[in-house]
Protein backbone atom coordinates (compact mmCIF):
# COMPACT_ATOMS: atom_id res chain seq x y z
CA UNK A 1 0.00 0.00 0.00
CA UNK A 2 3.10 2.54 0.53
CA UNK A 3 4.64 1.73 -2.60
CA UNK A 4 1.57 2.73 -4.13
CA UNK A 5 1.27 5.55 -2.59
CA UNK A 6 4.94 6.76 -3.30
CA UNK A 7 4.12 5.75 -6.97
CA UNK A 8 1.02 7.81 -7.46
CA UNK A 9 2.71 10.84 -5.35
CA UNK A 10 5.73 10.61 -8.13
CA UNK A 11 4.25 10.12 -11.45
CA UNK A 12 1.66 13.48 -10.44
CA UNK A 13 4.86 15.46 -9.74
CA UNK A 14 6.37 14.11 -13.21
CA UNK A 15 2.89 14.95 -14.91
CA UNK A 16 3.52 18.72 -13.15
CA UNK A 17 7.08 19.07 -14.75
CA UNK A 18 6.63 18.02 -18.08
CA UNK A 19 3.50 19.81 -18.25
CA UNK A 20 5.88 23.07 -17.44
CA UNK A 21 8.74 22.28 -19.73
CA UNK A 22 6.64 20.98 -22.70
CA UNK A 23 5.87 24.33 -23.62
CA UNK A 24 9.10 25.76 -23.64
CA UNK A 25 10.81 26.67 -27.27
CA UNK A 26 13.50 24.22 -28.16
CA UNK A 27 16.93 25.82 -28.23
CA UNK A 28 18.45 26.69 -31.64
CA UNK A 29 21.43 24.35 -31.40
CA UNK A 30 18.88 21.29 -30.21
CA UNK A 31 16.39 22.11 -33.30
CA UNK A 32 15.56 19.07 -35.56
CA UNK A 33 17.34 19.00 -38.71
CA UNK A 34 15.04 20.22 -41.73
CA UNK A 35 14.87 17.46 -44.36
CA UNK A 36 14.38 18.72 -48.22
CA UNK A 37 12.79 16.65 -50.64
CA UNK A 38 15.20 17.29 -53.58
CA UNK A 39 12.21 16.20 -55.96
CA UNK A 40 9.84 19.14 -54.95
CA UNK A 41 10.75 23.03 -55.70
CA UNK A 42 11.96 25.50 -52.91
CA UNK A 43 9.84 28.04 -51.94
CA UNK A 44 11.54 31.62 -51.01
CA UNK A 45 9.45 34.09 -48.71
CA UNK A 46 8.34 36.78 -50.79
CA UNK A 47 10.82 40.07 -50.58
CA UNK A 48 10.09 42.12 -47.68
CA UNK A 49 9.47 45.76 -48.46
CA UNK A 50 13.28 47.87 -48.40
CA UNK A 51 14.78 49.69 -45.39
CA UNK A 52 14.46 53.94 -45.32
CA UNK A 53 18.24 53.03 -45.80
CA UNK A 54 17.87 50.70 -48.59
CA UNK A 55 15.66 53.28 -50.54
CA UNK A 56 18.38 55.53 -51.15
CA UNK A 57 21.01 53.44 -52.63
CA UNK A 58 18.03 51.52 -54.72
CA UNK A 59 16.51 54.93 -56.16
CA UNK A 60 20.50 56.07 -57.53
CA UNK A 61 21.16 52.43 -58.89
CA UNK A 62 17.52 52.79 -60.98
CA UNK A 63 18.27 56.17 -61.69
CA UNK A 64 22.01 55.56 -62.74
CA UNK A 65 21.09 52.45 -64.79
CA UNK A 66 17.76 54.28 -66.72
CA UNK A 67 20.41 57.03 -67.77
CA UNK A 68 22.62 54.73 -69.04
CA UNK A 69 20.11 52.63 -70.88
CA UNK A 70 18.15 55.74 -71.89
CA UNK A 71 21.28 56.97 -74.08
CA UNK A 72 22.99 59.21 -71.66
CA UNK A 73 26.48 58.78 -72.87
CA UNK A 74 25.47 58.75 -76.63
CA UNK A 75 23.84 62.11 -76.13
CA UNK A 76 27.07 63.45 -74.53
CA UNK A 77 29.19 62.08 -77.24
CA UNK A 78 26.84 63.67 -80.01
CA UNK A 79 26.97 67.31 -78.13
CA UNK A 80 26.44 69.61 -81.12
CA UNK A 81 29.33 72.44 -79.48
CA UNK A 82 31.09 72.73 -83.42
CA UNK A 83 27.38 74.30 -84.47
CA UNK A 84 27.19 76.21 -81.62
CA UNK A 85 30.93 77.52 -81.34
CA UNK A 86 30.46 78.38 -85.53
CA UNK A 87 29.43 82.09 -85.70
CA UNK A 88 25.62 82.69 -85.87
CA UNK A 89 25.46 79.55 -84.41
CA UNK A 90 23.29 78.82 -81.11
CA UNK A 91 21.19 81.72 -79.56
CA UNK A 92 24.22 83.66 -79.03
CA UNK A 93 26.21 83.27 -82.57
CA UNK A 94 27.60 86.72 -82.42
CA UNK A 95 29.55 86.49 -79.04
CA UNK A 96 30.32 83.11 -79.50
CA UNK A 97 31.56 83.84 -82.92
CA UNK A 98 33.65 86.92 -81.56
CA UNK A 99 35.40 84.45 -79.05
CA UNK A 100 35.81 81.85 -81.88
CA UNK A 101 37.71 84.64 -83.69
CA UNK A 102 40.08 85.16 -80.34
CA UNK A 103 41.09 81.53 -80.67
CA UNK A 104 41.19 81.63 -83.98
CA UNK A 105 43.90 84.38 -83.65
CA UNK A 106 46.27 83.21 -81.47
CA UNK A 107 47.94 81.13 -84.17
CA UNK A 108 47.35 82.94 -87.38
CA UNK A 109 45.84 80.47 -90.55
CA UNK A 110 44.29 78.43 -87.99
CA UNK A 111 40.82 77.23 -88.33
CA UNK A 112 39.62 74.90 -85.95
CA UNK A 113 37.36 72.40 -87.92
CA UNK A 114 36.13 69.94 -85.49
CA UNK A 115 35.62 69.11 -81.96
CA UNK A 116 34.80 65.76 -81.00
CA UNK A 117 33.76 64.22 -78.02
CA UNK A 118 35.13 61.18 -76.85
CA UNK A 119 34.90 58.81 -73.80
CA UNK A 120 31.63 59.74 -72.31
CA UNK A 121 31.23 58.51 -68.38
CA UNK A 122 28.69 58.54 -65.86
CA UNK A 123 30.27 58.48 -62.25
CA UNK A 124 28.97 57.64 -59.23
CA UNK A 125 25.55 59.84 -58.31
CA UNK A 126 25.38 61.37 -55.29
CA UNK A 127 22.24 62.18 -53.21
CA UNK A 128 21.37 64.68 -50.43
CA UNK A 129 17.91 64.95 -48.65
CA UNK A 130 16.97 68.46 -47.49
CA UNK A 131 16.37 69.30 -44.07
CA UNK A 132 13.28 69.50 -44.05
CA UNK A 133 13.19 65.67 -45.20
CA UNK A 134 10.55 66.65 -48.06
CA UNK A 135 13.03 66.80 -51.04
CA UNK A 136 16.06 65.21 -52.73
CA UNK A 137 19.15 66.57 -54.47
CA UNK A 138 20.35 64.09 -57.09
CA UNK A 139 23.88 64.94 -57.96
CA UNK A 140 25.24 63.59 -61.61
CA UNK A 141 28.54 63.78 -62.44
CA UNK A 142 29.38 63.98 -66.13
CA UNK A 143 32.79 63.53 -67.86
CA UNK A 144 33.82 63.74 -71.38
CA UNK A 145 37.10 64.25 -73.28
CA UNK A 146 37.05 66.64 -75.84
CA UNK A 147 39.39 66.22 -79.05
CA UNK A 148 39.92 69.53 -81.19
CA UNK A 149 41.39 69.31 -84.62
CA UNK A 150 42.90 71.76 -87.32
CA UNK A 151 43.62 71.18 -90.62
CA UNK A 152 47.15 73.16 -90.05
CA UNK A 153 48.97 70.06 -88.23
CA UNK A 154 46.69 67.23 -90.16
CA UNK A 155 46.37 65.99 -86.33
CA UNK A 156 44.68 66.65 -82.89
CA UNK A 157 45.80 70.23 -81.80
CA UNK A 158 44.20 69.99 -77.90
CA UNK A 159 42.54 67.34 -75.98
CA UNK A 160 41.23 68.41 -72.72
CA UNK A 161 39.52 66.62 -69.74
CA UNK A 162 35.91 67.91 -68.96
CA UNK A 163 33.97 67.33 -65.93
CA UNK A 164 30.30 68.74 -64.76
CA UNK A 165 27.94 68.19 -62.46
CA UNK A 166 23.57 68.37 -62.79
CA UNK A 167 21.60 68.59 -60.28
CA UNK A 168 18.06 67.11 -60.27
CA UNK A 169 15.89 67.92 -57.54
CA UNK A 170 12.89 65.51 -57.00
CA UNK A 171 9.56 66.16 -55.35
CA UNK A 172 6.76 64.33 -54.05
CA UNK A 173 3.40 65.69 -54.91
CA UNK A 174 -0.26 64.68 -54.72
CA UNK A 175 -2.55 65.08 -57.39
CA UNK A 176 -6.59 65.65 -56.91
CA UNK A 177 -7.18 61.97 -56.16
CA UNK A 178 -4.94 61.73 -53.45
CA UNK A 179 -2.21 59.78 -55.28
CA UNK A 180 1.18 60.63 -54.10
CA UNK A 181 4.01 60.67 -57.17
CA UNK A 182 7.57 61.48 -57.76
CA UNK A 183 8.45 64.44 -60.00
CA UNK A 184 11.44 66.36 -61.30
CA UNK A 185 11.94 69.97 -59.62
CA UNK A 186 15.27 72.45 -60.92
CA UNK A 187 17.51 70.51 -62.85
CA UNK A 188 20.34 72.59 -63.68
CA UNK A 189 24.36 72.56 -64.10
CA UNK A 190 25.82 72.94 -60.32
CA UNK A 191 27.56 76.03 -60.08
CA UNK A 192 31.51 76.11 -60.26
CA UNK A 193 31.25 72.44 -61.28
CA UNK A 194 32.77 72.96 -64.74
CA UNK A 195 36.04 71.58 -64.00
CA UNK A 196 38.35 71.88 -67.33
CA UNK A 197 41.98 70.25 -67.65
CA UNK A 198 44.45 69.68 -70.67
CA UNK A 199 45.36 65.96 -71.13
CA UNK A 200 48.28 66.85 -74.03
CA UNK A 201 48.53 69.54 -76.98
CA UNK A 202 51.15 70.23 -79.66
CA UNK A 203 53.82 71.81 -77.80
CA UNK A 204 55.51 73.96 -80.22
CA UNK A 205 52.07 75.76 -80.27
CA UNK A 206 51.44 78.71 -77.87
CA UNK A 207 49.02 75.64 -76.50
CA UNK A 208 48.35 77.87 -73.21
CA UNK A 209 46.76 81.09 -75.24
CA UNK A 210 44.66 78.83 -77.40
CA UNK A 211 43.55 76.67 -74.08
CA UNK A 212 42.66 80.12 -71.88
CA UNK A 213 40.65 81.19 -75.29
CA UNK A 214 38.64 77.83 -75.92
CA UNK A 215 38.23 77.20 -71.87
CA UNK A 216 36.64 81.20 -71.84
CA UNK A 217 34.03 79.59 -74.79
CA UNK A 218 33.06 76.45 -73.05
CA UNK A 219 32.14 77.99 -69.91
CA UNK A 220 30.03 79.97 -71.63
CA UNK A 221 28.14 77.24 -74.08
CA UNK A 222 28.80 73.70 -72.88
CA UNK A 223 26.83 73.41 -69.13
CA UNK A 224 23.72 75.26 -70.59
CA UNK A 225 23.95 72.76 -73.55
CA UNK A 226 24.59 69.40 -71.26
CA UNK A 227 22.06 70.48 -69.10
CA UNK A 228 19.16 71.32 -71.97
CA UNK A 229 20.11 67.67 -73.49
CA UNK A 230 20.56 65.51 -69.75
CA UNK A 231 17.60 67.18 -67.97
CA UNK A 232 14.74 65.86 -70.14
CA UNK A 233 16.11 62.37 -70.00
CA UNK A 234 16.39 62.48 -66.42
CA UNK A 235 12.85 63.40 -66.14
CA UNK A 236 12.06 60.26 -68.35
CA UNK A 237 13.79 57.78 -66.33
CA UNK A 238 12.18 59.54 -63.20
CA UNK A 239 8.69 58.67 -64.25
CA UNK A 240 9.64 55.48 -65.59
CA UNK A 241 10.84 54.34 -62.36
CA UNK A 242 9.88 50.92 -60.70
CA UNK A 243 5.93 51.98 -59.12
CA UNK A 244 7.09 49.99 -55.69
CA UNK A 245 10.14 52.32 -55.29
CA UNK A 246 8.55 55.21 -56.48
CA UNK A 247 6.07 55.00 -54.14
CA UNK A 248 8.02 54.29 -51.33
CA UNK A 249 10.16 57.42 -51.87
CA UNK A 250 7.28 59.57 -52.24
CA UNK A 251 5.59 58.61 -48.90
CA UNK A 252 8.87 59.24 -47.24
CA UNK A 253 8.89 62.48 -48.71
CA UNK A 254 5.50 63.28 -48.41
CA UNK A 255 5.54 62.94 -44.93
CA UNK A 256 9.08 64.38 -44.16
CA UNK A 257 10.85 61.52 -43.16
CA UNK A 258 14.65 60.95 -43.46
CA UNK A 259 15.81 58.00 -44.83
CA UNK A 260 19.49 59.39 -46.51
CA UNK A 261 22.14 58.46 -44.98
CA UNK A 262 24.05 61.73 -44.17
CA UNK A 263 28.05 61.07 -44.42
């Protein structure tokens, strides 16, 4: 009758602690071993929706790879500057023509008959968030090589090194329906940007007349043309953007909140 007892006593108290311990988790490094059945497919958990972080660096890879794809570095390449540096050329032939005479004068006979652009690049875009969290400030930095011939050496006279910078600003806006969308503010050359450099010339030449003369004539003329031919096609790939990402962005913005990283 006591082992009885002693038995019923000990199998309630074992009935008490498993009860308590069979509903704790299992730790990680005692977890079963998941078997795969090689013959049926894996399934992946659909893509959870991108950090604020993530945003960022997603919206300058979609923006960088629609200019690229859009013809970015063609239309650099196919810059019409020998129309525009010809006099009565552009919107401003006379002045243009007047400084086409300076470098045309600094080595008498010379007429320069062609500039050509060559190696086109897109660097890395930047991107700034303004304080108040409810715009961005896309940063696109351009280079190109320009290659100017004369017919008085049969050869390349000057090749210099060109860099710029546009800036795109982007907005978020709603329209009458309530729909928020992204759109394209200023876009415009950033001041000072213009960055020009001589990569090698003929040096029996007074090379450093002729380069003060032709530098004077492309900051006047080339960031007004790059920015007339990049801007539209930046506001092409803007609206052409991925409607996920797009959307993200412009709620962020909408609402003011900060999701660029600030280095």
């Amino acid at each position: 009758m006591f082992q009885t007892g002693v038995l019923i006593v000990f199998y309630g108290l074992l009935a008490q602690i498993m009860a308590q311990f069979g509903g704790l988790p299992v730790p990680l490094d005692q977890a079963l071993p998941l078997t795969v059945n090689p013959a049926l497919p894996l399934t992946v958990n659909p893509a959870l929706p991108l950090s604020p972080t993530g945003l960022a660096g997603s919206l300058t890879n979609a923006l960088g790879n629609g200019l690229l794809s859009g013809g970015l570095l063609g239309i650099l390449e196919n810059l019409p500057l020998l129309d525009i540096l010809k006099p009565g050329g552009g919107t401003s032939g006379g002045l243009l023509g007047g400084l086409l005479g300076k470098v045309t004068s600094v080595i008498p006979g010379l007429n320069i008959i062609d500039i050509k652009v060559t190696d086109p690049q897109l660097l890395e875009l930047g991107l700034v968030q303004s304080p108040d969290g409810h715009r961005l400030y896309v940063t696109i930095p351009l280079g190109i090589n320009l290659q100017v011939n004369t017919p008085l050496v049969g050869a390349s006279l000057l090749r210099l090194a060109v860099k710029l910078n546009i800036t795109a600003e982007i907005l978020a806006v709603r329209d009458k329906q309530g729909r928020i969308h992204l759109v394209l503010g200023d876009c415009t050359h950033s001041p000072g940007s213009l960055h020009i450099s001589l990569l090698d010339g003929l040096g029996p030449l007074p090379i450093q007349g002729l380069l003060d003369s032709l530098t004077g004539i492309l900051n006047k003329v080339l960031p007004e043309l790059v920015q007339g031919k990049v801007c539209p096609l930046v506001n092409e790939v803007l609206s052409g953007l991925d409607v996920t990402l797009a959307h993200d962005i412009a709620n962020m913005l909408i609402h003011g909140l900060q999701f660029v990283i600030k280095v």
